[in-house]
Every structure is written in structure tokens, then in C-alpha cells.
C-alpha atoms as a PDB file:
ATOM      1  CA  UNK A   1     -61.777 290.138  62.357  1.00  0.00           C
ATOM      2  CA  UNK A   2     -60.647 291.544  65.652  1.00  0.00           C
ATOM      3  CA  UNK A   3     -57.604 290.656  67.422  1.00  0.00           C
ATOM      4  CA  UNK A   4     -58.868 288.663  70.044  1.00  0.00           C
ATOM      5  CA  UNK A   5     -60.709 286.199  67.870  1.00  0.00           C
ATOM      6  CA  UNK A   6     -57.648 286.108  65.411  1.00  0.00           C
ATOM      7  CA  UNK A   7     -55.113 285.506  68.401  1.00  0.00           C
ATOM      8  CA  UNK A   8     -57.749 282.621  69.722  1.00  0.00           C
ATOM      9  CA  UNK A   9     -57.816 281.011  66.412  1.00  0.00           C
ATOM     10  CA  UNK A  10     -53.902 280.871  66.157  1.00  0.00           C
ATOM     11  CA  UNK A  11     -53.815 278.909  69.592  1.00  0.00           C
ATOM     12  CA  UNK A  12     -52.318 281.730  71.674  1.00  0.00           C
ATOM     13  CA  UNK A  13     -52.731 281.700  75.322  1.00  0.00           C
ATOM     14  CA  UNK A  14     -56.383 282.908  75.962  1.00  0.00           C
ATOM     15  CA  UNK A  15     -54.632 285.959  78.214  1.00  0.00           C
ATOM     16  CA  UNK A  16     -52.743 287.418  75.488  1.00  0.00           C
ATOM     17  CA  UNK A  17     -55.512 288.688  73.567  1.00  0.00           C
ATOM     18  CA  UNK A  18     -57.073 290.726  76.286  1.00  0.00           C
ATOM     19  CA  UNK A  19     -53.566 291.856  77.405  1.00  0.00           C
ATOM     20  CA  UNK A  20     -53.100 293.158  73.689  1.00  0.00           C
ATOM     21  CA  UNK A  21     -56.618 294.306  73.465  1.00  0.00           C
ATOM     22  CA  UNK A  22     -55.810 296.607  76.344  1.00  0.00           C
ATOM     23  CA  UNK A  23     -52.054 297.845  75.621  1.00  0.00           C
ATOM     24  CA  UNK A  24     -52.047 298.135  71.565  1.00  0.00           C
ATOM     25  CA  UNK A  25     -53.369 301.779  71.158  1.00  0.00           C
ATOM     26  CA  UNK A  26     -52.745 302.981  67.439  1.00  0.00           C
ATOM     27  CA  UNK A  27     -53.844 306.589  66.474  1.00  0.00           C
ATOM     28  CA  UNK A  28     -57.088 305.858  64.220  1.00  0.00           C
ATOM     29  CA  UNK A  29     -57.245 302.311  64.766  1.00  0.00           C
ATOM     30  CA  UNK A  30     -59.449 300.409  66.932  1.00  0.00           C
ATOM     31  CA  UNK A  31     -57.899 298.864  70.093  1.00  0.00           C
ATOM     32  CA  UNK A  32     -59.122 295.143  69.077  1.00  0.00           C
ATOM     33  CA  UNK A  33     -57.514 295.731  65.248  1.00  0.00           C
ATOM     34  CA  UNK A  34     -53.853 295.095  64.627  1.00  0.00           C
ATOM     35  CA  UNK A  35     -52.201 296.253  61.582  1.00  0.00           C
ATOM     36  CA  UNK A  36     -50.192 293.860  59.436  1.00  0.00           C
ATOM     37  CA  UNK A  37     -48.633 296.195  57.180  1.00  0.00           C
ATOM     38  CA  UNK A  38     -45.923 293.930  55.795  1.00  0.00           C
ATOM     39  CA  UNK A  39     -45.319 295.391  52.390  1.00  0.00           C
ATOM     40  CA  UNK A  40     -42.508 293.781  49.555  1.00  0.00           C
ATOM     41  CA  UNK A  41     -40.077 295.958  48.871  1.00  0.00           C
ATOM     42  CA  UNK A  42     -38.328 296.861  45.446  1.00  0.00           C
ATOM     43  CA  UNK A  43     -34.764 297.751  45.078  1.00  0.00           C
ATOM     44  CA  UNK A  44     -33.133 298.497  41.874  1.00  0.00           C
ATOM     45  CA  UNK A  45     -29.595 299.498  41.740  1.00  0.00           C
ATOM     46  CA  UNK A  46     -29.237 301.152  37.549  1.00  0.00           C
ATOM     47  CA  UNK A  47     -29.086 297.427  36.414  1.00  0.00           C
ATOM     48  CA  UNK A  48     -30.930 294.702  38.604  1.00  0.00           C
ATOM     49  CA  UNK A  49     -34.338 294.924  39.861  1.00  0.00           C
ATOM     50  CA  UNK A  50     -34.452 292.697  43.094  1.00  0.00           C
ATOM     51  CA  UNK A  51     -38.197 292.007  44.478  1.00  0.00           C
ATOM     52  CA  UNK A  52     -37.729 290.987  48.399  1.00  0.00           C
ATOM     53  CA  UNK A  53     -40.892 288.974  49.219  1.00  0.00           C
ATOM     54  CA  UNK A  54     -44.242 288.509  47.486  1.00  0.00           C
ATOM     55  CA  UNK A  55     -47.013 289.045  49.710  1.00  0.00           C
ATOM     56  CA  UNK A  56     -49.416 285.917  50.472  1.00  0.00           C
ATOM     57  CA  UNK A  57     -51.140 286.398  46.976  1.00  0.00           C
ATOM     58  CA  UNK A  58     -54.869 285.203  47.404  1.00  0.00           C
ATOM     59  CA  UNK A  59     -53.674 282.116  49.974  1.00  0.00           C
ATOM     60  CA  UNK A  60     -55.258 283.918  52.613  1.00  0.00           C
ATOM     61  CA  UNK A  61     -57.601 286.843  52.320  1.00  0.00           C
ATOM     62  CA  UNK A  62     -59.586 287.850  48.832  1.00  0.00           C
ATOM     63  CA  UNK A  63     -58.242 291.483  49.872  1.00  0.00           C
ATOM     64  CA  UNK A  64     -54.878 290.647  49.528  1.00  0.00           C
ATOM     65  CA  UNK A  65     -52.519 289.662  46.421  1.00  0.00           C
ATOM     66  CA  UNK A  66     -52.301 293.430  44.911  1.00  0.00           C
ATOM     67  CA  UNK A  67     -48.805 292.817  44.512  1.00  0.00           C
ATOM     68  CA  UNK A  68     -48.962 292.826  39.947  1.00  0.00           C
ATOM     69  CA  UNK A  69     -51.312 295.288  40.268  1.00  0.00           C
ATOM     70  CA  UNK A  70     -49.009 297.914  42.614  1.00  0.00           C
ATOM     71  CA  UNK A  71     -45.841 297.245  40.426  1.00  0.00           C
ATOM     72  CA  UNK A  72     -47.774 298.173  37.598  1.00  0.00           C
ATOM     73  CA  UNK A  73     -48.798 301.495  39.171  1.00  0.00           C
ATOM     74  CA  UNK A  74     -44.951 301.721  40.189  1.00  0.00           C
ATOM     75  CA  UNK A  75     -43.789 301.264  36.458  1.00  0.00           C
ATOM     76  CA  UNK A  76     -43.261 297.702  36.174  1.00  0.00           C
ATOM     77  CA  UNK A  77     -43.687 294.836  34.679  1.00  0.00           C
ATOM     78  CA  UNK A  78     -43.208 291.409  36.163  1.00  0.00           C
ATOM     79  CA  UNK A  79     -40.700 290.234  33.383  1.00  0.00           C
ATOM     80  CA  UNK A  80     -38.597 293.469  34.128  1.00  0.00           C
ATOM     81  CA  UNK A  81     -38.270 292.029  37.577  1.00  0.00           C
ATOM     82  CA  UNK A  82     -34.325 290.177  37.117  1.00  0.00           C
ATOM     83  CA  UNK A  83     -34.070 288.597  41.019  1.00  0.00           C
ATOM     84  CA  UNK A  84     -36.342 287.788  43.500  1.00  0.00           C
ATOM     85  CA  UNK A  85     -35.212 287.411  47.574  1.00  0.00           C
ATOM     86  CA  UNK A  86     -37.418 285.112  50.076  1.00  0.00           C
ATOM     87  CA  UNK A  87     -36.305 286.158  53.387  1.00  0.00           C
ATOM     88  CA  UNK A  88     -38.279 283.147  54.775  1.00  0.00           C
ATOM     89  CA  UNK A  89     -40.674 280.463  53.538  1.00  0.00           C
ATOM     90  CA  UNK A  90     -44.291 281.754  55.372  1.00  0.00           C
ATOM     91  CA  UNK A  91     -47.010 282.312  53.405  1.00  0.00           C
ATOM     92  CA  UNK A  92     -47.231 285.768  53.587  1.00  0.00           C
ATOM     93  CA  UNK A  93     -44.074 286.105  52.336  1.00  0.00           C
ATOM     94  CA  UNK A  94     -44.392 283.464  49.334  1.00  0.00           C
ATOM     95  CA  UNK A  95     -47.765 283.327  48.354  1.00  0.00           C
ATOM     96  CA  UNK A  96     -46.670 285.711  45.601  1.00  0.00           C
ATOM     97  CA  UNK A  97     -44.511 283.583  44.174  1.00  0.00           C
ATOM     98  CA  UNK A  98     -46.756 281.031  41.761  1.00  0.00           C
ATOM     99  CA  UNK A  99     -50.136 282.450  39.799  1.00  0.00           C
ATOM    100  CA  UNK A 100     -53.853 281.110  40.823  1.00  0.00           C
ATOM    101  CA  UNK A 101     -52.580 278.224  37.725  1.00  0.00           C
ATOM    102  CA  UNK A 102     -49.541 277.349  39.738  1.00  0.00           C
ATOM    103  CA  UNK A 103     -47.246 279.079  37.408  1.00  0.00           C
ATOM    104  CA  UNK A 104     -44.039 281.139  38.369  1.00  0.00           C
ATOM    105  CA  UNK A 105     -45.021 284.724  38.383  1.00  0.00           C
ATOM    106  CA  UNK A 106     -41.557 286.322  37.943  1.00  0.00           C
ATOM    107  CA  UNK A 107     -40.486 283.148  35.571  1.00  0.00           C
ATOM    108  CA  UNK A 108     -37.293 285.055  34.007  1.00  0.00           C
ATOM    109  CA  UNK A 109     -35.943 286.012  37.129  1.00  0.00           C
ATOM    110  CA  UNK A 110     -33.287 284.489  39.201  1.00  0.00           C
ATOM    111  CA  UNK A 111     -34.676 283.089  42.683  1.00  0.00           C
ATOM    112  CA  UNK A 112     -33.314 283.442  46.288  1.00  0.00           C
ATOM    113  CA  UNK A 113     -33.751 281.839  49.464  1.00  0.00           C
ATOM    114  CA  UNK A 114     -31.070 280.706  52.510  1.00  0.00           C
ATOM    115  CA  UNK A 115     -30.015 277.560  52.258  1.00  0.00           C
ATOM    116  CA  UNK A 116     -31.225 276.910  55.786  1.00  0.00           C
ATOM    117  CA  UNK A 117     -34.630 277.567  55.178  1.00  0.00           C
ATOM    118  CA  UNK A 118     -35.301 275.674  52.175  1.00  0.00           C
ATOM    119  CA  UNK A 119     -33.623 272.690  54.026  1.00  0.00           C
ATOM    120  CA  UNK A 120     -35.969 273.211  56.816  1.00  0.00           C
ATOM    121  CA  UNK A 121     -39.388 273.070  54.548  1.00  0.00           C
ATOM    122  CA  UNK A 122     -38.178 270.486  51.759  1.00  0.00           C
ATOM    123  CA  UNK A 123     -37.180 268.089  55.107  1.00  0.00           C
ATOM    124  CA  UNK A 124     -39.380 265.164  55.983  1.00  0.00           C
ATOM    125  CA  UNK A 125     -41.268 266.742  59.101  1.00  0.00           C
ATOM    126  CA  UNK A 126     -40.359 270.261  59.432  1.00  0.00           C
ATOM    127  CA  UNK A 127     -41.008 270.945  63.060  1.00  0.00           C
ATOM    128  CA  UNK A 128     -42.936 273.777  63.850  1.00  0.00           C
ATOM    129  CA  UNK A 129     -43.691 272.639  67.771  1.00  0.00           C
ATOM    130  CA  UNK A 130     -42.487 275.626  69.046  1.00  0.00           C
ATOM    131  CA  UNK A 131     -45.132 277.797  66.926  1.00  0.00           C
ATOM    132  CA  UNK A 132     -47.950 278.667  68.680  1.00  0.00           C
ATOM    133  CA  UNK A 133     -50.561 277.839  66.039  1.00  0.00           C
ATOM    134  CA  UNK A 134     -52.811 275.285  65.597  1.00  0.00           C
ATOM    135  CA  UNK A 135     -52.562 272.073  63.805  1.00  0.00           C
ATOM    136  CA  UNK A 136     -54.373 272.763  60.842  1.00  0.00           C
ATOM    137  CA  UNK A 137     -52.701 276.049  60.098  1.00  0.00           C
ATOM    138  CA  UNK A 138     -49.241 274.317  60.523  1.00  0.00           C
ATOM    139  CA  UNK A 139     -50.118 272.026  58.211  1.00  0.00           C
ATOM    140  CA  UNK A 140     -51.527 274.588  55.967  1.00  0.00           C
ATOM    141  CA  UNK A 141     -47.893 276.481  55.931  1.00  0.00           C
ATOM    142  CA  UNK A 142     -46.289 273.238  55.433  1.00  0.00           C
ATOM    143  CA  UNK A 143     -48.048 272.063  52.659  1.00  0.00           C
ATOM    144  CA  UNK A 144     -48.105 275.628  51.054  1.00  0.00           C
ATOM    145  CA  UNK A 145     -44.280 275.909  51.533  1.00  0.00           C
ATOM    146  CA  UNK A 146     -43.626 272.712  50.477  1.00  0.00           C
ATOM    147  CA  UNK A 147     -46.132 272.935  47.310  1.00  0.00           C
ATOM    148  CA  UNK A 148     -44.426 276.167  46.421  1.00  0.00           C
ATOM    149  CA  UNK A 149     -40.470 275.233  46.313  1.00  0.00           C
ATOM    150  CA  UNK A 150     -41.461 271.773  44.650  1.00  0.00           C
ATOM    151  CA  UNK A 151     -42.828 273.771  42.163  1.00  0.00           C
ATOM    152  CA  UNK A 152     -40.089 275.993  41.561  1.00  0.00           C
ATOM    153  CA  UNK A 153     -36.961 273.853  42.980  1.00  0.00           C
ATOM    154  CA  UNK A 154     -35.390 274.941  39.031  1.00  0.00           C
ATOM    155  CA  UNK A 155     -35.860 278.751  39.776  1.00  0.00           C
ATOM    156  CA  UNK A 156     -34.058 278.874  43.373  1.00  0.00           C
ATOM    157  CA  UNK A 157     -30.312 279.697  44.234  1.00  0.00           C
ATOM    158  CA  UNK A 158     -29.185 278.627  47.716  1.00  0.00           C
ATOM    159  CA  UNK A 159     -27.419 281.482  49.629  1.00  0.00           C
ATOM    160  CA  UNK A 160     -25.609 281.929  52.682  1.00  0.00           C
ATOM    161  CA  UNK A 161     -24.384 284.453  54.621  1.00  0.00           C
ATOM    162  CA  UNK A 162     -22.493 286.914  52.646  1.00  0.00           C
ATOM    163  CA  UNK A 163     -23.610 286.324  49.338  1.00  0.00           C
ATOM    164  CA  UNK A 164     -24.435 289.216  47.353  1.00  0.00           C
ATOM    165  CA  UNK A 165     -27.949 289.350  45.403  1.00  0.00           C
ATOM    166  CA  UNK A 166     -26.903 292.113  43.201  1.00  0.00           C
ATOM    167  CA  UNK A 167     -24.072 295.160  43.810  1.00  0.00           C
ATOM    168  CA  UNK A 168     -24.705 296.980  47.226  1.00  0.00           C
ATOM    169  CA  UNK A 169     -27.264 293.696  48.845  1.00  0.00           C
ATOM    170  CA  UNK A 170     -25.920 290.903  50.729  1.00  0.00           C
ATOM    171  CA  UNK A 171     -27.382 288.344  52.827  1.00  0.00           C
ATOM    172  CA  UNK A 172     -27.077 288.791  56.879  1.00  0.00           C
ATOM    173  CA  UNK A 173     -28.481 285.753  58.776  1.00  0.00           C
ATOM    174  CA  UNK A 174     -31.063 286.397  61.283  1.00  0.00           C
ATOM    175  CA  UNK A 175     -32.871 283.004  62.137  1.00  0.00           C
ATOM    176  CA  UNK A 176     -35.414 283.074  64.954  1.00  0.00           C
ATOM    177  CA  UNK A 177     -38.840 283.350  63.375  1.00  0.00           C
ATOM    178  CA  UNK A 178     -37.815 280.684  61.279  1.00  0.00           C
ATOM    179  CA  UNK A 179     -34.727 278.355  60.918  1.00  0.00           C
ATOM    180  CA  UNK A 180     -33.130 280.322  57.777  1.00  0.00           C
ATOM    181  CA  UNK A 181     -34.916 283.845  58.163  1.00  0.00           C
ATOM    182  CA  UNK A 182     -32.945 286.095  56.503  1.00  0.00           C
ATOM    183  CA  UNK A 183     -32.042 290.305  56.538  1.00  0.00           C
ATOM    184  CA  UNK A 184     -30.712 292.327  54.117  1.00  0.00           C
ATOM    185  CA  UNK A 185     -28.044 294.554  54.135  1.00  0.00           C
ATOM    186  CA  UNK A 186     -28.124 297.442  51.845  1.00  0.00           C
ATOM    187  CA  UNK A 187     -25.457 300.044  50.828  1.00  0.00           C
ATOM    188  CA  UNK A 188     -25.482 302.693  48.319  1.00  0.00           C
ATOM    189  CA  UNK A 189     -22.546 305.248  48.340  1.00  0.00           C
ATOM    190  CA  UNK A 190     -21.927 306.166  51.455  1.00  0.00           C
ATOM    191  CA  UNK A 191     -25.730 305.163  53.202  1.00  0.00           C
ATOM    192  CA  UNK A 192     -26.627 301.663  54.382  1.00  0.00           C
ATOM    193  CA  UNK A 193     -29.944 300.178  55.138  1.00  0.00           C
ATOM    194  CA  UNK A 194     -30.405 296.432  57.413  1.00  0.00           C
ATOM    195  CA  UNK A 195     -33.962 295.270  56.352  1.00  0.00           C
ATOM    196  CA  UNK A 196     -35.072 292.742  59.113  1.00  0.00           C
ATOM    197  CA  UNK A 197     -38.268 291.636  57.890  1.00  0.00           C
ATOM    198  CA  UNK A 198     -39.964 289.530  60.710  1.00  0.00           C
ATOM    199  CA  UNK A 199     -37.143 289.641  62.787  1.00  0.00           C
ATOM    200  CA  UNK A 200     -39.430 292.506  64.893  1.00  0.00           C
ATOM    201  CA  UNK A 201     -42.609 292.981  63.861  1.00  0.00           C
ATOM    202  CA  UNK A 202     -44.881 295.888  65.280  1.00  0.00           C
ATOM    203  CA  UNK A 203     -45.615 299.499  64.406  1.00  0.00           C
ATOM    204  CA  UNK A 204     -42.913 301.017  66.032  1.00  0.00           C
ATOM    205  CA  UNK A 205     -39.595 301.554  64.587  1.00  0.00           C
ATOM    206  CA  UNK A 206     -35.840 300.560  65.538  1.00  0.00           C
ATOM    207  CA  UNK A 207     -33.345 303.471  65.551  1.00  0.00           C
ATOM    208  CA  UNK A 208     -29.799 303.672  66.151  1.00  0.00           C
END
């Protein structure tokens, strides 16, 4: 699906589509086509393997949920997986997290999400106003949100900021995108990494 007719579907303002149409050149890729490479990430530290994110699994597109299968090609096994980070509560970021039965994928591994965020879905009316989508798709990512953390309310740890997953990752708030979006901060040795997630999102990368 081109961009336009995605960006029209979502409710954005009719301009912004031809404005990105127009502006978003990427080598090899057509003008109209935007890229949404936003790819889980695996870090394992000689004792902990901490999965941040899950993908969308098959919520949204039959060409998604490859997330089993690319572990598997990486070496592992879901039950080898011992923590599992939600930087925010969207569905392409949790549709990972239950099997096509509704079952916790990673069942023997400890569960994180801020304690911000899950207070925003589990609430009565979580108020997504300011989103510019349409009503059905907010209620979709309620529901789906909702659906997924009743399922699994037993398998979450609230954090805040500061808390640390496993040695070397610790929790840095960065609400925006959502109420309880959440970064990463990353140290090994002397090197640190800040994952954002959707705190930018685009092709181009952030240097310091």
C-alpha cells in the first residue's frame, strides 16, 4: 500500500501525504513507500537474555510475525529468553507477546513494562484524542492493549525510572508517543548505548 493511501486511512491531514510523497526520497525505494523497519532487539549480557519488544505478530499484516522464526535462525529458543522489555503498549510493539491461541509466548520469562503505561491502557478510557487516527483503529489498539495485559497481568513487573532489567540496562523515561514510552540505557565496559525506540522514528540516524 502506498503512503498516501496509508496516511489517508490513519486520518492524517489530506496535505501531509503529498508533502511526504514529494520530500521522502530513499535510495531504492519508491517515493510513495515508507519503510517501517522497526526490528526487536536482543541483548544478552553472559547470564540474562532480555527481548525488547515483540513485533505486531500476525495483528496486522500476514507478512509480519517472523519474530520465533528469526530467533531460531539467531540460536534461540523462546524458553531461553529469561526477560522481556515493552517500551510501550502499541501493537507493533506487543503483538508478539501472546500466540494465535492467546497463550504467553515467552511464558518463563520475567515481563517489563513502565508503570505509566500500563496505568494508561488498563484505565477506564485511555485517551488517545490527541492521535491522529481514526476511530476504529483507536479502538482496535485499545482493545488489543487492553486484551493483551489482561491476559498476562501475572507475567508483568512495573518499573520506573532507574530500575535495572538485568546488569548494564536500566530504564530512562521518554514519554511522548505514549504516556509511559520508555528508552533504554545500555552500558557494557566502558561503551554505552540509549535505545529510543519511537521516540524518533525515520531512516535517518541521531549522532552525538
Amino acid at each position: 500500500m502506498g503512503i498516501s493511501r496509508q496516511l489517508n486511512r490513519l486520518g492524517h491531514p489530506k496535505p501531509l501525504p503529498r508533502i511526504l510523497s514529494k520530500h521522502w526520497k530513499v535510495p531504492f525505494f519508491q517515493p510513495i513507500n515508507l519503510p517501517l523497519p522497526f526490528n526487536p532487539i536482543l541483548i544478552g549480557n553472559g547470564k540474562d537474555l532480555l527481548l525488547c519488544d515483540t513485533g505486531r505478530g500476525k495483528l496486522l499484516a500476514p507478512s509480519a510475525g517472523r519474530l520465533l522464526q528469526q530467533l531460531q535462525l539467531a540460536g534461540y529458543q523462546p524458553d531461553q529468553i529469561t526477560s522481556v522489555f515493552l517500551s510501550h503498549a502499541h501493537v507493533d510493539h506487543l503483538g508478539g507477546l501472546l500466540s494465535e491461541e492467546g497463550r504467553p509466548v515467552f511464558s518463563s520469562a520475567e515481563h517489563f513494562v513502565h508503570e505509566r503505561e500500563w496505568s494508561f491502557w488498563t484505565g477506564k478510557n485511555p485517551d488517545l484524542s490527541k492521535q491522529r487516527l481514526d476511530d476504529q483503529t483507536k479502538s482496535d489498539f485499545i482493545r488489543l492493549a487492553q486484551k493483551t495485559f489482561g491476559t498476562m497481568e501475572k507475567n508483568f513487573k512495573l518499573v520506573a525510572r532507574g530500575t535495572s532489567l538485568i546488569d548494564g540496562v536500566v530504564v530512562q523515561a521518554a514519554p511522548g508517543h505514549t504516556p509511559g514510552h520508555t528508552a533504554l540505557r545500555i552500558q557494557s565496559d566502558k561503551q554505552e548505548l540509549v535505545h529510543i525506540f519511537d521516540l524518533a522514528i525515520g531512516s535517518n540516524r541521531v549522532t552525538s
